[in-house]
C-alpha atoms as a PDB file:
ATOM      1  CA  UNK A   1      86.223 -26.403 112.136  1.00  0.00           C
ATOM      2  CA  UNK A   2      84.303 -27.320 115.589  1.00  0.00           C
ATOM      3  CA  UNK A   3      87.355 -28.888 116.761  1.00  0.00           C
ATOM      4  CA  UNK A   4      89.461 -25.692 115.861  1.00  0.00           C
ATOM      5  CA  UNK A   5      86.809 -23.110 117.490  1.00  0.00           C
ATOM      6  CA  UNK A   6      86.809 -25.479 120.785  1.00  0.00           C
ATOM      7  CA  UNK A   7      90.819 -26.326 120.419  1.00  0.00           C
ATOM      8  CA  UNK A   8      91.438 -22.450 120.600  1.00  0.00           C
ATOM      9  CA  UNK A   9      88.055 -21.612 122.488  1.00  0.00           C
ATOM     10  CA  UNK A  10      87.033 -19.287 119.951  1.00  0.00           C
ATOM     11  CA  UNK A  11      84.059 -17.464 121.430  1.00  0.00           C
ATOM     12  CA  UNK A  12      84.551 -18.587 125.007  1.00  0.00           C
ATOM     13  CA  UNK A  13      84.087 -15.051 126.364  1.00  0.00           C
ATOM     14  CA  UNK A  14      85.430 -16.021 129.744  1.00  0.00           C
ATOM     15  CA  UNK A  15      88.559 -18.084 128.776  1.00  0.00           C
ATOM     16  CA  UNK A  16      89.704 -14.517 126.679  1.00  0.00           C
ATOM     17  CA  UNK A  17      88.863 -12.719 129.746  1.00  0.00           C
ATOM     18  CA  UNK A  18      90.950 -14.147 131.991  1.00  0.00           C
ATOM     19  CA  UNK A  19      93.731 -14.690 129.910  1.00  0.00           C
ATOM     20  CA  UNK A  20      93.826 -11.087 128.534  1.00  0.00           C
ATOM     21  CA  UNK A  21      93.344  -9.787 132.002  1.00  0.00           C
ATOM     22  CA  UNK A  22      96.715 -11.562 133.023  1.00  0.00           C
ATOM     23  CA  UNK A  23      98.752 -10.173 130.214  1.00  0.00           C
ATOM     24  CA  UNK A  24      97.360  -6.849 131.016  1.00  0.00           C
ATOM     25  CA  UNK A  25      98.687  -6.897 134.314  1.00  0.00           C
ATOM     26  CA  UNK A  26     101.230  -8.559 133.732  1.00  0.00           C
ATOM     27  CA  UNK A  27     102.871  -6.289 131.004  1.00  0.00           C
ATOM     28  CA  UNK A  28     101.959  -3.142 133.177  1.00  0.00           C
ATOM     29  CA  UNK A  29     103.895  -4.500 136.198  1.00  0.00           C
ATOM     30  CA  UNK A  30     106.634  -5.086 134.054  1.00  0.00           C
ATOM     31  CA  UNK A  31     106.510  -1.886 132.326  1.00  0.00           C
ATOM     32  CA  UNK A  32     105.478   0.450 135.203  1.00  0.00           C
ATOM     33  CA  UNK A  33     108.410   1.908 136.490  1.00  0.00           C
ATOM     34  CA  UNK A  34     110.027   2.309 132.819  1.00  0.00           C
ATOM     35  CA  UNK A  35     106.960   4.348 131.516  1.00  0.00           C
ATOM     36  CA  UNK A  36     106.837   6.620 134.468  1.00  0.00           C
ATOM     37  CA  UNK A  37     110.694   6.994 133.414  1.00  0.00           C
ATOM     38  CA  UNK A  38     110.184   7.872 129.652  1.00  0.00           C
ATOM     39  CA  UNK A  39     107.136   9.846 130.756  1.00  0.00           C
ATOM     40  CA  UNK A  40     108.812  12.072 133.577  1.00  0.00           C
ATOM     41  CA  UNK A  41     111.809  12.738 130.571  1.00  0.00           C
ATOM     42  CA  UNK A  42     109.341  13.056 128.018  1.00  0.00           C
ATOM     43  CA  UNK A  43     108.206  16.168 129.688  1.00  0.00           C
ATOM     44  CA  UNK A  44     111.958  17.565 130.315  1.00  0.00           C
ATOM     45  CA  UNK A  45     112.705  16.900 126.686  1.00  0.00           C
ATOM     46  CA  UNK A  46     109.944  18.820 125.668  1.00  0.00           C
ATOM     47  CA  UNK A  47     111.360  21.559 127.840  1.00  0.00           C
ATOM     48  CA  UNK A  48     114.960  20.972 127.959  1.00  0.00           C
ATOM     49  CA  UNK A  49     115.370  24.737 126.653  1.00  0.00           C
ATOM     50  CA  UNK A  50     113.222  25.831 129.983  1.00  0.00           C
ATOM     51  CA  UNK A  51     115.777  24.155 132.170  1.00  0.00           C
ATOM     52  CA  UNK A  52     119.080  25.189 133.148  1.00  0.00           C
ATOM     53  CA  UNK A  53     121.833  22.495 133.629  1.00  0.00           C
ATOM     54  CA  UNK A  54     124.875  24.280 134.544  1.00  0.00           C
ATOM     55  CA  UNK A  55     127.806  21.431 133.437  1.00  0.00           C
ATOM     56  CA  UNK A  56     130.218  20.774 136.250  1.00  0.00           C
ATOM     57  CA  UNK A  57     133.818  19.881 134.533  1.00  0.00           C
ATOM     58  CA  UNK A  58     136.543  17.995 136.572  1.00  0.00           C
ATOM     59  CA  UNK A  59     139.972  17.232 135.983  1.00  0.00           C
ATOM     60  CA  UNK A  60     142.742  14.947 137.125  1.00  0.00           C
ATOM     61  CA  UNK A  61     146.425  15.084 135.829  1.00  0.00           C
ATOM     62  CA  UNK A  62     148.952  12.502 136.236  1.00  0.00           C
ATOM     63  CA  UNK A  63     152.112  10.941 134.795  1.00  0.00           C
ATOM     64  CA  UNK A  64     152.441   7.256 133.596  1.00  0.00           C
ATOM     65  CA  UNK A  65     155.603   5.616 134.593  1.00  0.00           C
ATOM     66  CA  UNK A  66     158.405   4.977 132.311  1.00  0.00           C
ATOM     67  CA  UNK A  67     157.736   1.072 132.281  1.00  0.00           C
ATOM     68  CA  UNK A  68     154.408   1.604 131.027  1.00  0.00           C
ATOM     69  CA  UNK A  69     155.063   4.440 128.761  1.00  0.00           C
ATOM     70  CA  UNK A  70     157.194   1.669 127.330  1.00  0.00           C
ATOM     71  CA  UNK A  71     154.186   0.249 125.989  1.00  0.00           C
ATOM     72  CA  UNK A  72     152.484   2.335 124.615  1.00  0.00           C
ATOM     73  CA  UNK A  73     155.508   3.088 122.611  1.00  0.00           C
ATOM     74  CA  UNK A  74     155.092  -0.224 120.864  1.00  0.00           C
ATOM     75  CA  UNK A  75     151.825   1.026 119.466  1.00  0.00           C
ATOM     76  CA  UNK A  76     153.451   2.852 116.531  1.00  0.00           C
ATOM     77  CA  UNK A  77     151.334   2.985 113.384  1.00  0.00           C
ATOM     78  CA  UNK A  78     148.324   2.025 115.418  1.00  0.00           C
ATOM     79  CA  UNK A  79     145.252   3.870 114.828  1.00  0.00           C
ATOM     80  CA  UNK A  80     142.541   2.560 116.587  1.00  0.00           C
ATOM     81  CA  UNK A  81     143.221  -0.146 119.570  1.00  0.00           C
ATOM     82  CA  UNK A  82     142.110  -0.112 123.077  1.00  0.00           C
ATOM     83  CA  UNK A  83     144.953   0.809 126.094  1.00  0.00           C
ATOM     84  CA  UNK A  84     147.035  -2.106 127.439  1.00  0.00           C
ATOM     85  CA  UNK A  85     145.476  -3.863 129.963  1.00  0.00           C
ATOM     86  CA  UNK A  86     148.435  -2.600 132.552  1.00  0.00           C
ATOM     87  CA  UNK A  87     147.584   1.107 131.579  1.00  0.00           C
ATOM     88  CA  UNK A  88     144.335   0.660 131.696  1.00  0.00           C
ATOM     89  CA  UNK A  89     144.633  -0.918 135.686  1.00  0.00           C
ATOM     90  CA  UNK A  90     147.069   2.091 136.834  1.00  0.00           C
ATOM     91  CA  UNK A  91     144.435   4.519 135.660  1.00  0.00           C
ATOM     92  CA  UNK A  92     141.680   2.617 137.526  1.00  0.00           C
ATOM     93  CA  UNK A  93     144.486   2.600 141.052  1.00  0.00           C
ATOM     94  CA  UNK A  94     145.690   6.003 140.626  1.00  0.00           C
ATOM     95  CA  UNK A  95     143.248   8.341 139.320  1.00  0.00           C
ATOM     96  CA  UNK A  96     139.852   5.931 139.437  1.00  0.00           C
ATOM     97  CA  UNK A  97     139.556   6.066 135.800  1.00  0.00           C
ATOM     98  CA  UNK A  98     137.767   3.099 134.228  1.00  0.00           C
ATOM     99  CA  UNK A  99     138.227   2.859 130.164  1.00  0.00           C
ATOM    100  CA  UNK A 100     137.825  -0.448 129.247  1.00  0.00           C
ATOM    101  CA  UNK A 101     137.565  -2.080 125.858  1.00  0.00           C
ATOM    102  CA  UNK A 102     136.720   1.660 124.330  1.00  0.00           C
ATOM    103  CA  UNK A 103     139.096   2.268 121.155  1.00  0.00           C
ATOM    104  CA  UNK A 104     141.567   4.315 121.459  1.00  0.00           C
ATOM    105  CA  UNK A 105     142.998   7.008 118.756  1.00  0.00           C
ATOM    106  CA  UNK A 106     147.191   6.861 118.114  1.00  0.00           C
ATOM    107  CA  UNK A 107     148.497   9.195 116.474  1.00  0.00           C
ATOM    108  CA  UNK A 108     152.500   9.943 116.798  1.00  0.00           C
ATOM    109  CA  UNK A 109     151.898  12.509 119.905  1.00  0.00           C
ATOM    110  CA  UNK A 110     149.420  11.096 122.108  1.00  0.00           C
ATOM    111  CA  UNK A 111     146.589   8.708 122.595  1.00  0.00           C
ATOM    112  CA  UNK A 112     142.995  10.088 122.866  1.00  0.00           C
ATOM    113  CA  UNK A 113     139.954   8.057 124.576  1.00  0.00           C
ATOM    114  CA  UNK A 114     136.550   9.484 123.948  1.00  0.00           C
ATOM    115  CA  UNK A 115     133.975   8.765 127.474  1.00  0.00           C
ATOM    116  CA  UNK A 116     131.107   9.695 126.619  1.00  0.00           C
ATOM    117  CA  UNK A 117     128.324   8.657 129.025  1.00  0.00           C
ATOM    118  CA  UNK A 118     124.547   9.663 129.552  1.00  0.00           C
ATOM    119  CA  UNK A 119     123.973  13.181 131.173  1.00  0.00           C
ATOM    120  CA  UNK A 120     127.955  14.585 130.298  1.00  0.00           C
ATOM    121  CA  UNK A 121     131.009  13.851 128.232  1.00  0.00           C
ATOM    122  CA  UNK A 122     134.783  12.519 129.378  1.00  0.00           C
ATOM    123  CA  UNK A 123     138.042  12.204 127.673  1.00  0.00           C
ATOM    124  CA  UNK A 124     141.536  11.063 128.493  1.00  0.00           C
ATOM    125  CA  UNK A 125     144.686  11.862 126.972  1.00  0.00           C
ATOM    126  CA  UNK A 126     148.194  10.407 127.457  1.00  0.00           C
ATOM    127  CA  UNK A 127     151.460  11.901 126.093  1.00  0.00           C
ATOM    128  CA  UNK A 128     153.589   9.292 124.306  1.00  0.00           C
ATOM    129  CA  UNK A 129     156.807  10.719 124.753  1.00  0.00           C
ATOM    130  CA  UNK A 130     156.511  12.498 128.310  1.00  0.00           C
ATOM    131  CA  UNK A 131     153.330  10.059 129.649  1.00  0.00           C
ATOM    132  CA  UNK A 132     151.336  13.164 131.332  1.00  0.00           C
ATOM    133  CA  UNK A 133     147.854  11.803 131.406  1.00  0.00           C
ATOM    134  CA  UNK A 134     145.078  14.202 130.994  1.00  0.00           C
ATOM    135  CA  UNK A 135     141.603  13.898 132.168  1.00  0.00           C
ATOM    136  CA  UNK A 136     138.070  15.792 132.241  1.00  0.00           C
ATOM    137  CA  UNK A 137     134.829  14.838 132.897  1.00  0.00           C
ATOM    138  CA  UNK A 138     131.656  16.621 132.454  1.00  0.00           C
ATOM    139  CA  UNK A 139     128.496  16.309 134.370  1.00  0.00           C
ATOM    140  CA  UNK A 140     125.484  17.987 132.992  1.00  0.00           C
ATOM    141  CA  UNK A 141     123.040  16.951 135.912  1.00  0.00           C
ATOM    142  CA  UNK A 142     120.369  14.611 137.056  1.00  0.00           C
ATOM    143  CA  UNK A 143     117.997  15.863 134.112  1.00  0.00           C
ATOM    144  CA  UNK A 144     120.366  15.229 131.586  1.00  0.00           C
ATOM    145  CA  UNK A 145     120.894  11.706 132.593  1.00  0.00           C
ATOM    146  CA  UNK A 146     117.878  10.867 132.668  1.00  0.00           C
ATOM    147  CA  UNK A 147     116.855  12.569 129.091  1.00  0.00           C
ATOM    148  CA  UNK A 148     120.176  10.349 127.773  1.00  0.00           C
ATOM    149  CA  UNK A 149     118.618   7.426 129.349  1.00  0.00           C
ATOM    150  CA  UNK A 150     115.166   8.141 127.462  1.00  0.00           C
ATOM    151  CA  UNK A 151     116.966   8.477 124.193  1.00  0.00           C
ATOM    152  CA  UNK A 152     119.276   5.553 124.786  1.00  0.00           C
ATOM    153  CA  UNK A 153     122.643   7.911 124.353  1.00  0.00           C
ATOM    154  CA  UNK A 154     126.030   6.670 124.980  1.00  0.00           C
ATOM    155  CA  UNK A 155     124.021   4.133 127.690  1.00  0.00           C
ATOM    156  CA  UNK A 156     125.670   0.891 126.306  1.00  0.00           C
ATOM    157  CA  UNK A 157     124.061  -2.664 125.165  1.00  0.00           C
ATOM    158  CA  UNK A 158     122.639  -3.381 127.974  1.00  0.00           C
ATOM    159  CA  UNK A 159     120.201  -0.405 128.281  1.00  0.00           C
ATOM    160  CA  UNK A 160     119.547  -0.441 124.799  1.00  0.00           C
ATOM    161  CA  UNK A 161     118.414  -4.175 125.098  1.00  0.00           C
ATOM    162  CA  UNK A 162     116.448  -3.343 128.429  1.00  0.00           C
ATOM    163  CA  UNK A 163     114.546  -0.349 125.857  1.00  0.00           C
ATOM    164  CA  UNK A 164     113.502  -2.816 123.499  1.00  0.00           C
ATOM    165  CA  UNK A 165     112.292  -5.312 126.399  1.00  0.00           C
ATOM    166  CA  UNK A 166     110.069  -2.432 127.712  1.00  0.00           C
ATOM    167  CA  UNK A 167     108.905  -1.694 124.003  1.00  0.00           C
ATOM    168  CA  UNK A 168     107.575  -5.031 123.900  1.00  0.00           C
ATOM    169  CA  UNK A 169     105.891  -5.009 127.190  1.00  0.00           C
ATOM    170  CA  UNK A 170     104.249  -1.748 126.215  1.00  0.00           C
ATOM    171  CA  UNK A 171     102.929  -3.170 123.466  1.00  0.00           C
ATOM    172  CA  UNK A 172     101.451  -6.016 124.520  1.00  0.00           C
ATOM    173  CA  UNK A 173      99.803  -3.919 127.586  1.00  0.00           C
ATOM    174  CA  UNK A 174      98.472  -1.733 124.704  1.00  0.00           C
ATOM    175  CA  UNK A 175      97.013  -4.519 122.795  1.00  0.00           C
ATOM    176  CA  UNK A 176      95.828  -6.726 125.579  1.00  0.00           C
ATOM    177  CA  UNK A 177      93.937  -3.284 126.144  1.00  0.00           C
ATOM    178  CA  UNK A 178      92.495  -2.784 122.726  1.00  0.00           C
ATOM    179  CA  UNK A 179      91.042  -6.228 123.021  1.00  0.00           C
ATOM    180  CA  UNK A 180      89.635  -5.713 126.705  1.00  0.00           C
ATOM    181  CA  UNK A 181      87.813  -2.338 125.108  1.00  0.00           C
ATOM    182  CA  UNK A 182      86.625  -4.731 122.165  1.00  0.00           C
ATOM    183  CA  UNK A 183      84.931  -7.273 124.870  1.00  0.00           C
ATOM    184  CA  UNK A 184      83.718  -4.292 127.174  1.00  0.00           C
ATOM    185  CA  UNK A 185      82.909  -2.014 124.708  1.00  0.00           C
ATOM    186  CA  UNK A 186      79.014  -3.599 123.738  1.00  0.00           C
ATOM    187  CA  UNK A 187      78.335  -2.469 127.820  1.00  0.00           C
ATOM    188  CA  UNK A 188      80.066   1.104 127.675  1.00  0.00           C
ATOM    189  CA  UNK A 189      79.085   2.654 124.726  1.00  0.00           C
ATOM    190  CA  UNK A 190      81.500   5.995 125.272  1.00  0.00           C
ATOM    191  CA  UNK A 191      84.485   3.200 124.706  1.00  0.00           C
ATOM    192  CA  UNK A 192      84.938   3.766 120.583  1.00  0.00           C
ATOM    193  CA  UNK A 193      84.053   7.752 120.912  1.00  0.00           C
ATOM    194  CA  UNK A 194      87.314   7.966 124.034  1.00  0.00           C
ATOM    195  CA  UNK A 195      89.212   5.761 121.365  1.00  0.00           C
ATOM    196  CA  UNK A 196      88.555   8.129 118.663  1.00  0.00           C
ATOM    197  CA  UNK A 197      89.373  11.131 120.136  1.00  0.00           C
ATOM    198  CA  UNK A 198      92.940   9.720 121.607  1.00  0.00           C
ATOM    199  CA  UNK A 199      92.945   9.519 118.056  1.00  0.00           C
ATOM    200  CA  UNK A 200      92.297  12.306 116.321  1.00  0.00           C
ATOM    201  CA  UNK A 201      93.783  14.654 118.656  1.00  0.00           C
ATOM    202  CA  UNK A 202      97.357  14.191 118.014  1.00  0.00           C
ATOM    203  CA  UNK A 203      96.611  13.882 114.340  1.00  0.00           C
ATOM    204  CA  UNK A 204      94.687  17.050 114.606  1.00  0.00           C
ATOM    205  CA  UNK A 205      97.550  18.688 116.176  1.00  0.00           C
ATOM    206  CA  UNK A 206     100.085  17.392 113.462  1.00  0.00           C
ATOM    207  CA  UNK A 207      97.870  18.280 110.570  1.00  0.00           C
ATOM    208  CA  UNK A 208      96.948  22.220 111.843  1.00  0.00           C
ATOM    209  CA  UNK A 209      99.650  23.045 113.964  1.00  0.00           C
ATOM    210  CA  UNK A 210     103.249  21.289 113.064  1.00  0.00           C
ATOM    211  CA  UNK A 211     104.672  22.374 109.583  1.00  0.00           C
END
């Protein structure tokens, strides 16, 4: 048991010290910048009703060329598929349109693309028999890209992989800090009281006041 205790220097106040004090900082570097983010949008969610975001919509109309109408054509029956790669580089040249690997809807008429992206909305349509392409795009603002951001909405993998990074960081700046309190807390007395009170505030609040 000796062996153990010196093996993971159990009790050796300064090795815990100086190790905790690096993954403190460490995670709070790492974190800082994404918890002033969720922090600033925490406050406009709260009060998204408070403030205005007047949507701007734009449109661009087009028509696909016969040869590549021709394509689409041989979609029949298809329900769910993304746009040829030749349709989909056209719309990038011609009306700076980017789809990608999003699934498309076929039906007999037309083919529909749902954008959606954080702070607005987009959509594409192309006639299958005439080829007039469609477009609109809505932009809801600054705010609401943010707020999308905070929520992870229509912000793709890599976001939502970059939210779970930052969870992790958060947490292990929280619990580097609970031990830090735990090693300071025989000098500052007020430490467990502060800790209690972040505490029972909130549950306070949910207990009296939300229904």
């Amino acid at each position: 048991m000796k062996q153990l205790r010196e093996f993971l220097h159990i009790g050796d106040r300064p090795f815990w010290l100086r190790h905790l004090h690096r993954w403190h900082w460490i995670s709070a570097a790492i974190s800082l910048v994404g918890m002033m983010l969720f922090a600033i949008t925490g406050i406009t969610l709260n009060h998204a009703r408070q403030i205005e975001a007047g949507p701007q919509v734009t449109s661009r109309e087009g028509t696909l060329p016969p040869a590549l109408l021709k394509e689409l054509a041989t979609k029949e029956g298809e329900k769910e598929r993304p746009l040829p790669d030749s349709v989909q580089d056209w719309l990038s040249r011609e009306l700076s349109i980017s789809v990608g690997e999003r699934a498309a809807e076929w039906s007999e008429q037309e083919v529909y693309v749902s954008l959606p992206r954080p702070g607005g909305d987009a959509w594409l349509t192309i006639d299958r028999a005439q080829g007039a392409v469609l477009y609109e795009l809505t932009n809801r603002g600054w705010i609401s890209y943010l707020n999308d951001l905070h929520k992870g909405r229509n912000a793709g993998l890599v976001w939502s992989l970059f939210i779970d990074a930052f969870a992790a960081a958060c947490l292990i700046f929280c619990f580097t800090g609970l031990f830090l309190l735990q090693m300071h807390a025989v000098r500052r007395p007020s430490t467990w009281p502060m800790v209690g009170v972040g505490i029972a505030v909130p549950v306070a609040i949910l207990l009296l006041f939300v229904h």
